[in-house]
PDB file of N, CA and C in Angstrom:
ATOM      1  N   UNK A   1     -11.283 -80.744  99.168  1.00  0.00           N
ATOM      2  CA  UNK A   1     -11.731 -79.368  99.147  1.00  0.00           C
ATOM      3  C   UNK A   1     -12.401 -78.961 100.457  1.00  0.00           C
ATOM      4  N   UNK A   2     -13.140 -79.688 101.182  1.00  0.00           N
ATOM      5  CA  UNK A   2     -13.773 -79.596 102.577  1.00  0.00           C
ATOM      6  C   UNK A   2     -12.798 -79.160 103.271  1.00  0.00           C
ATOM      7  N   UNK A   3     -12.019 -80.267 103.711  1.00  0.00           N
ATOM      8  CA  UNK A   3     -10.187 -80.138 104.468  1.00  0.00           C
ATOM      9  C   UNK A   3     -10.054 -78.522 104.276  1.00  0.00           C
ATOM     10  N   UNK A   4      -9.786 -78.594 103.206  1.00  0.00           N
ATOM     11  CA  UNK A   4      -8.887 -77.102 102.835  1.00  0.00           C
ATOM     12  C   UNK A   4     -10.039 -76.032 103.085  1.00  0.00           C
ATOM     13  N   UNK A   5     -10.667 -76.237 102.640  1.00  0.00           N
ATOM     14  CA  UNK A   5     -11.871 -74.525 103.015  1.00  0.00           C
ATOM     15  C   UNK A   5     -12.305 -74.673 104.662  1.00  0.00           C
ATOM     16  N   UNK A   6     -12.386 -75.824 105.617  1.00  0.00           N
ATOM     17  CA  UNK A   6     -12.476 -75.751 106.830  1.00  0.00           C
ATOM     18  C   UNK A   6     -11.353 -74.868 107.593  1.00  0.00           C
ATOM     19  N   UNK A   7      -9.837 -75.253 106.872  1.00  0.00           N
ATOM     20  CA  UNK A   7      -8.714 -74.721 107.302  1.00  0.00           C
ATOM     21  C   UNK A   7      -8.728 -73.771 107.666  1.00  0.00           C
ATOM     22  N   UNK A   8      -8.748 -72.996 105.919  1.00  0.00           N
ATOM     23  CA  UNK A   8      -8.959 -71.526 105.890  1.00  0.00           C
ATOM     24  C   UNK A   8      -9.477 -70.776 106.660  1.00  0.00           C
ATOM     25  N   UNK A   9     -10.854 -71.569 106.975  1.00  0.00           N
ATOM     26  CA  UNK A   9     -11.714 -70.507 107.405  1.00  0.00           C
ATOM     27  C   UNK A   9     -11.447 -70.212 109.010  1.00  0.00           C
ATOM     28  N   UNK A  10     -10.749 -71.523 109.807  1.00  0.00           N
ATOM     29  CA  UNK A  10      -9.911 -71.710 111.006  1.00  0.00           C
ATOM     30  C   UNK A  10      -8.821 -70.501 110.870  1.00  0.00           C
ATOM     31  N   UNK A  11      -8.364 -70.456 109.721  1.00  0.00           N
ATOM     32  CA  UNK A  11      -6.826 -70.089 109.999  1.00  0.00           C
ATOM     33  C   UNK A  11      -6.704 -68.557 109.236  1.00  0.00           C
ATOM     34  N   UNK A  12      -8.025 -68.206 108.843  1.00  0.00           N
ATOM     35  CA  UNK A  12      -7.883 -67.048 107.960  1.00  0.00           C
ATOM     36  C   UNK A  12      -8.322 -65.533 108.559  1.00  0.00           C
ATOM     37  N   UNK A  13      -7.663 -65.033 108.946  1.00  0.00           N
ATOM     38  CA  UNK A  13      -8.343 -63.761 109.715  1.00  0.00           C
ATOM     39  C   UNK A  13      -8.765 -62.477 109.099  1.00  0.00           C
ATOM     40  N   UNK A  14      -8.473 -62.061 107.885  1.00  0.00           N
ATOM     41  CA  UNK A  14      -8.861 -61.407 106.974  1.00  0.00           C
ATOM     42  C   UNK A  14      -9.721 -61.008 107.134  1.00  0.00           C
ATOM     43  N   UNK A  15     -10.426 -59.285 106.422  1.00  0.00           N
ATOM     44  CA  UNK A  15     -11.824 -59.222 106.389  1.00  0.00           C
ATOM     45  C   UNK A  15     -12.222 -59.389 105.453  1.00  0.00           C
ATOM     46  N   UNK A  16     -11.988 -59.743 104.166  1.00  0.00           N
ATOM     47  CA  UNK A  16     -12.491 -60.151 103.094  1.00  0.00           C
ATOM     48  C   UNK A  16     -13.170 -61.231 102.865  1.00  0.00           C
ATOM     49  N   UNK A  17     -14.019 -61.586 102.694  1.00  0.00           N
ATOM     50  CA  UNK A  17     -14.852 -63.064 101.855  1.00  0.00           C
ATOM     51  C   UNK A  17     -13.917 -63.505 101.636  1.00  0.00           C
ATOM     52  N   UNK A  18     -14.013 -65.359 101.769  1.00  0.00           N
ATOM     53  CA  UNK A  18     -13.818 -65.965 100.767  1.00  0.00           C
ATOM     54  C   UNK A  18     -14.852 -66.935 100.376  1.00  0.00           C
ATOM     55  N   UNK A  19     -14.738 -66.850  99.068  1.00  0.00           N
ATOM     56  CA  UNK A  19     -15.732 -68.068  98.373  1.00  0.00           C
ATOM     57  C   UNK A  19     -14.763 -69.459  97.674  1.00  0.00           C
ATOM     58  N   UNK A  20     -15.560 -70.578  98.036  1.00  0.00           N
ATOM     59  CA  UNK A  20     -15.356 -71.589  97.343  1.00  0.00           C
ATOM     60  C   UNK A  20     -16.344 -72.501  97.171  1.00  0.00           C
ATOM     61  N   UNK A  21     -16.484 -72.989  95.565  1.00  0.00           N
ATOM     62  CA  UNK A  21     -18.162 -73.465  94.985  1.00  0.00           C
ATOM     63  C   UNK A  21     -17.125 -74.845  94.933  1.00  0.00           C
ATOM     64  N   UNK A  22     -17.886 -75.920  94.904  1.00  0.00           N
ATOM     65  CA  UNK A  22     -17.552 -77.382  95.042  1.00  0.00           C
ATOM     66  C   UNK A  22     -18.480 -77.446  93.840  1.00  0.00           C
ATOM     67  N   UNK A  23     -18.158 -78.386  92.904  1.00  0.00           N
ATOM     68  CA  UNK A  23     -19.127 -79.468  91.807  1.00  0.00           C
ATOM     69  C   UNK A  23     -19.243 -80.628  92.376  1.00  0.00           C
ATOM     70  N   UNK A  24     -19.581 -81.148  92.808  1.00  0.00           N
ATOM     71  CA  UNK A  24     -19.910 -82.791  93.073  1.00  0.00           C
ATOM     72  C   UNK A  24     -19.829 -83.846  91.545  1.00  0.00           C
ATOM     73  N   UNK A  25     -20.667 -83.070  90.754  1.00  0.00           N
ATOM     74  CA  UNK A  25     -21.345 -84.275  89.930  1.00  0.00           C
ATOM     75  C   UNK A  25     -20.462 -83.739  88.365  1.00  0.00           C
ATOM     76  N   UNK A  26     -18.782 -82.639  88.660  1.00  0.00           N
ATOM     77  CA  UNK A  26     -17.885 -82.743  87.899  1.00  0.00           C
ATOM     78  C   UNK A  26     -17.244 -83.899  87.398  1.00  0.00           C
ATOM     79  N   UNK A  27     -16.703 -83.473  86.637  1.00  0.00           N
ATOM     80  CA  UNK A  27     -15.420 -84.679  86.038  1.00  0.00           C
ATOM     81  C   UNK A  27     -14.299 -84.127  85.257  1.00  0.00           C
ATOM     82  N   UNK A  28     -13.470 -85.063  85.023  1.00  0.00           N
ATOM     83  CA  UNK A  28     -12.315 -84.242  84.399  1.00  0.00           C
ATOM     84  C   UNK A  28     -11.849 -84.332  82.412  1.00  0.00           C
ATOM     85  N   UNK A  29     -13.249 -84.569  82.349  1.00  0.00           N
ATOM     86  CA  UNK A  29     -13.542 -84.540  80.697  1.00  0.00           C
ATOM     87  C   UNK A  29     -13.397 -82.937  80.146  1.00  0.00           C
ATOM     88  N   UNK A  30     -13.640 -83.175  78.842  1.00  0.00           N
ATOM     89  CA  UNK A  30     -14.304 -82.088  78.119  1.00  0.00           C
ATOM     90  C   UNK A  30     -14.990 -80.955  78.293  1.00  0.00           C
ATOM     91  N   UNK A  31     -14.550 -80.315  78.971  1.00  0.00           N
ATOM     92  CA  UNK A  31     -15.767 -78.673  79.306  1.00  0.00           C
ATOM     93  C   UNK A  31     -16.997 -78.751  79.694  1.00  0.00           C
ATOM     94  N   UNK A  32     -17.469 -77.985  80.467  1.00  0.00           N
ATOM     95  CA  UNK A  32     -19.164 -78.003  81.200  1.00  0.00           C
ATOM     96  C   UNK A  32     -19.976 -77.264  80.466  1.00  0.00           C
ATOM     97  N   UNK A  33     -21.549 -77.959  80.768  1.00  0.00           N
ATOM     98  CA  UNK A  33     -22.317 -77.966  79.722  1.00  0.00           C
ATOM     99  C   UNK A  33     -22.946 -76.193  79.947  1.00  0.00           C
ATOM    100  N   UNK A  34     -23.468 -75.727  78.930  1.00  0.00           N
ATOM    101  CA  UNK A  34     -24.004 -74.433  78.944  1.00  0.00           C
ATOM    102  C   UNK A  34     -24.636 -73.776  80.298  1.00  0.00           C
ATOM    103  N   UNK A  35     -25.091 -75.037  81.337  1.00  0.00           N
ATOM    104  CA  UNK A  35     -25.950 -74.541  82.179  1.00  0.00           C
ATOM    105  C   UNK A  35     -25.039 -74.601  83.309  1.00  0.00           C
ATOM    106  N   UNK A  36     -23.696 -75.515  83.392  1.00  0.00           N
ATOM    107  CA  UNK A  36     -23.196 -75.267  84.889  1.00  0.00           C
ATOM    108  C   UNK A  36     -22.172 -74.115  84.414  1.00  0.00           C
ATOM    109  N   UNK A  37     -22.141 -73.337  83.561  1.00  0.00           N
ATOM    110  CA  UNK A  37     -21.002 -72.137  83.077  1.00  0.00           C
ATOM    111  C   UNK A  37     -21.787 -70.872  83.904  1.00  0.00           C
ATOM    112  N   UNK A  38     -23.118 -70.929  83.269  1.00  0.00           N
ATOM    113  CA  UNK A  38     -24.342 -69.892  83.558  1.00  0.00           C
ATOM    114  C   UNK A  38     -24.441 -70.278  85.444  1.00  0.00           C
ATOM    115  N   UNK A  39     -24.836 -71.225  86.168  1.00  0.00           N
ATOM    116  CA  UNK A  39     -24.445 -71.418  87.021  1.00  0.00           C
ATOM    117  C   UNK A  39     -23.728 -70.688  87.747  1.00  0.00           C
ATOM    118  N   UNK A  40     -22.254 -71.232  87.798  1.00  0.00           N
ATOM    119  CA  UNK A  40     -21.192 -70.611  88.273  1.00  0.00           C
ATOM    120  C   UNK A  40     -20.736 -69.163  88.047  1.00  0.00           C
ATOM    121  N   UNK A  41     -21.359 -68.520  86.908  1.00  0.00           N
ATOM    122  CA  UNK A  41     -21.272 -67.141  87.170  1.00  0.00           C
ATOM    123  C   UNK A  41     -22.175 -66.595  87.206  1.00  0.00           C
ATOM    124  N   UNK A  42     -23.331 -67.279  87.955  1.00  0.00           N
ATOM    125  CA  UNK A  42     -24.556 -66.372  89.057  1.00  0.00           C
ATOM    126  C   UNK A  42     -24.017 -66.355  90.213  1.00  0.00           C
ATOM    127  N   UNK A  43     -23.445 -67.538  90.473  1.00  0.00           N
ATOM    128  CA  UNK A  43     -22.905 -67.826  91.608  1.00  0.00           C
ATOM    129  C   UNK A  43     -21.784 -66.361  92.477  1.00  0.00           C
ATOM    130  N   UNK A  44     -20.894 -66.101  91.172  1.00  0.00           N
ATOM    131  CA  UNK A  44     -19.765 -65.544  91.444  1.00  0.00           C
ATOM    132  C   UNK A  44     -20.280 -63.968  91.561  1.00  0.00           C
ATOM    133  N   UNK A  45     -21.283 -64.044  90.365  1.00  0.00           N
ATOM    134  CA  UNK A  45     -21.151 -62.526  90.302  1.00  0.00           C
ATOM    135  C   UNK A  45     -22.658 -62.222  91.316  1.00  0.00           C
ATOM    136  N   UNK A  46     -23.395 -63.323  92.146  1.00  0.00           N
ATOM    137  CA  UNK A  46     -23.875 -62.724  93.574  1.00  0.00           C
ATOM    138  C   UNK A  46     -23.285 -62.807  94.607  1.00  0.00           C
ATOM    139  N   UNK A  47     -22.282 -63.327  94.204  1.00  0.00           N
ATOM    140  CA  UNK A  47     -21.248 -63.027  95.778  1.00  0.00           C
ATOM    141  C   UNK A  47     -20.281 -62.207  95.642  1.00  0.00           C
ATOM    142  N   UNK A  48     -19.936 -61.409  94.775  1.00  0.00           N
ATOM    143  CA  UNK A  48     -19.371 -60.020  94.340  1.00  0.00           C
ATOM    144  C   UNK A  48     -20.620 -58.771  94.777  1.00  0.00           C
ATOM    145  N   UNK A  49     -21.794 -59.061  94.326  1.00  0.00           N
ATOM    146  CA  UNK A  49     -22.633 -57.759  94.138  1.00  0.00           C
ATOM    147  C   UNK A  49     -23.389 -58.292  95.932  1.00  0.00           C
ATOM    148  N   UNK A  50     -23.468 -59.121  96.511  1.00  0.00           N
ATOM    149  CA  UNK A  50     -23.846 -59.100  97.668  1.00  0.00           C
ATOM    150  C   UNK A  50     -22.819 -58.384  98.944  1.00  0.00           C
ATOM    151  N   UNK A  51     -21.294 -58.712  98.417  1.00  0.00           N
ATOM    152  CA  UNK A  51     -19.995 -58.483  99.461  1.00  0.00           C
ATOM    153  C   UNK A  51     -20.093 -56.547  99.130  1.00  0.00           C
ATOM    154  N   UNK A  52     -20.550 -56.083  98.403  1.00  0.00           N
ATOM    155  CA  UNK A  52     -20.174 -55.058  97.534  1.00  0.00           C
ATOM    156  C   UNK A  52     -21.506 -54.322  97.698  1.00  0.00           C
ATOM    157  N   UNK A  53     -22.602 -54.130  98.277  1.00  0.00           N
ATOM    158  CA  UNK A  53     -23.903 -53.997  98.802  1.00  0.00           C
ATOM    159  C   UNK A  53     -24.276 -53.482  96.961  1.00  0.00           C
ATOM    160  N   UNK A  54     -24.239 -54.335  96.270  1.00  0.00           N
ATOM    161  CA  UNK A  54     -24.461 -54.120  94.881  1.00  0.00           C
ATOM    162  C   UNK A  54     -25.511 -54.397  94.585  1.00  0.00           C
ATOM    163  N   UNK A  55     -26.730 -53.552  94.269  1.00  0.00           N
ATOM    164  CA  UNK A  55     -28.028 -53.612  93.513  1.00  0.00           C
ATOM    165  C   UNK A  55     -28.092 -54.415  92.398  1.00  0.00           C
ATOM    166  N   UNK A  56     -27.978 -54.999  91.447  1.00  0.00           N
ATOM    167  CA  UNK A  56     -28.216 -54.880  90.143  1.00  0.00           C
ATOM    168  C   UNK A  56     -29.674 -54.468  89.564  1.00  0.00           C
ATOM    169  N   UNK A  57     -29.477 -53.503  88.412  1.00  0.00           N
ATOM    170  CA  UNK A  57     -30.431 -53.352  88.075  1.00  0.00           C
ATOM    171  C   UNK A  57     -30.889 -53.935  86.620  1.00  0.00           C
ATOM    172  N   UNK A  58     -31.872 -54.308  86.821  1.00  0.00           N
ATOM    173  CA  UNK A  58     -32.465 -55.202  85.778  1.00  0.00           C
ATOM    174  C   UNK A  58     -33.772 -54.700  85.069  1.00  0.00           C
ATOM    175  N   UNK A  59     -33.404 -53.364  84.886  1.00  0.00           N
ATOM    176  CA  UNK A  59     -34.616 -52.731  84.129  1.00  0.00           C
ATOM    177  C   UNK A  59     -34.160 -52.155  82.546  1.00  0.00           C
ATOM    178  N   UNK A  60     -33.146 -52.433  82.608  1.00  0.00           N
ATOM    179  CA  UNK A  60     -32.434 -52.259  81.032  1.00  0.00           C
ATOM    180  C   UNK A  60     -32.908 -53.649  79.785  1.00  0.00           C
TER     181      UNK A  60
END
């Protein structure tokens, strides 16, 4: 995954983001536990609302 996202980022001229999240301490069992799900979509959805000069508001 290093290899390949170094590439990209060599070979990609685009103006768009790209993101790529690595797990280290994955495996190829049974589904991830409640907290790396929650995780990965803080992850995703602050690098959507950051690329996107997106506020969220959290007063609801």
């Amino acid at each position: 995954s290093f290899k390949y996202i170094a590439t990209l980022q060599e070979k990609y001229k685009g103006n768009n983001p790209v993101l790529i999240r690595i797990e280290t301490q994955a495996g190829h069992g049974g589904g991830k536990p409640t907290t790396k799900i929650i995780e990965e979509a803080a992850d995703i959805y602050s690098f959507i609302f950051y690329n996107m000069k997106i506020t969220p508001n959290l007063n609801h």
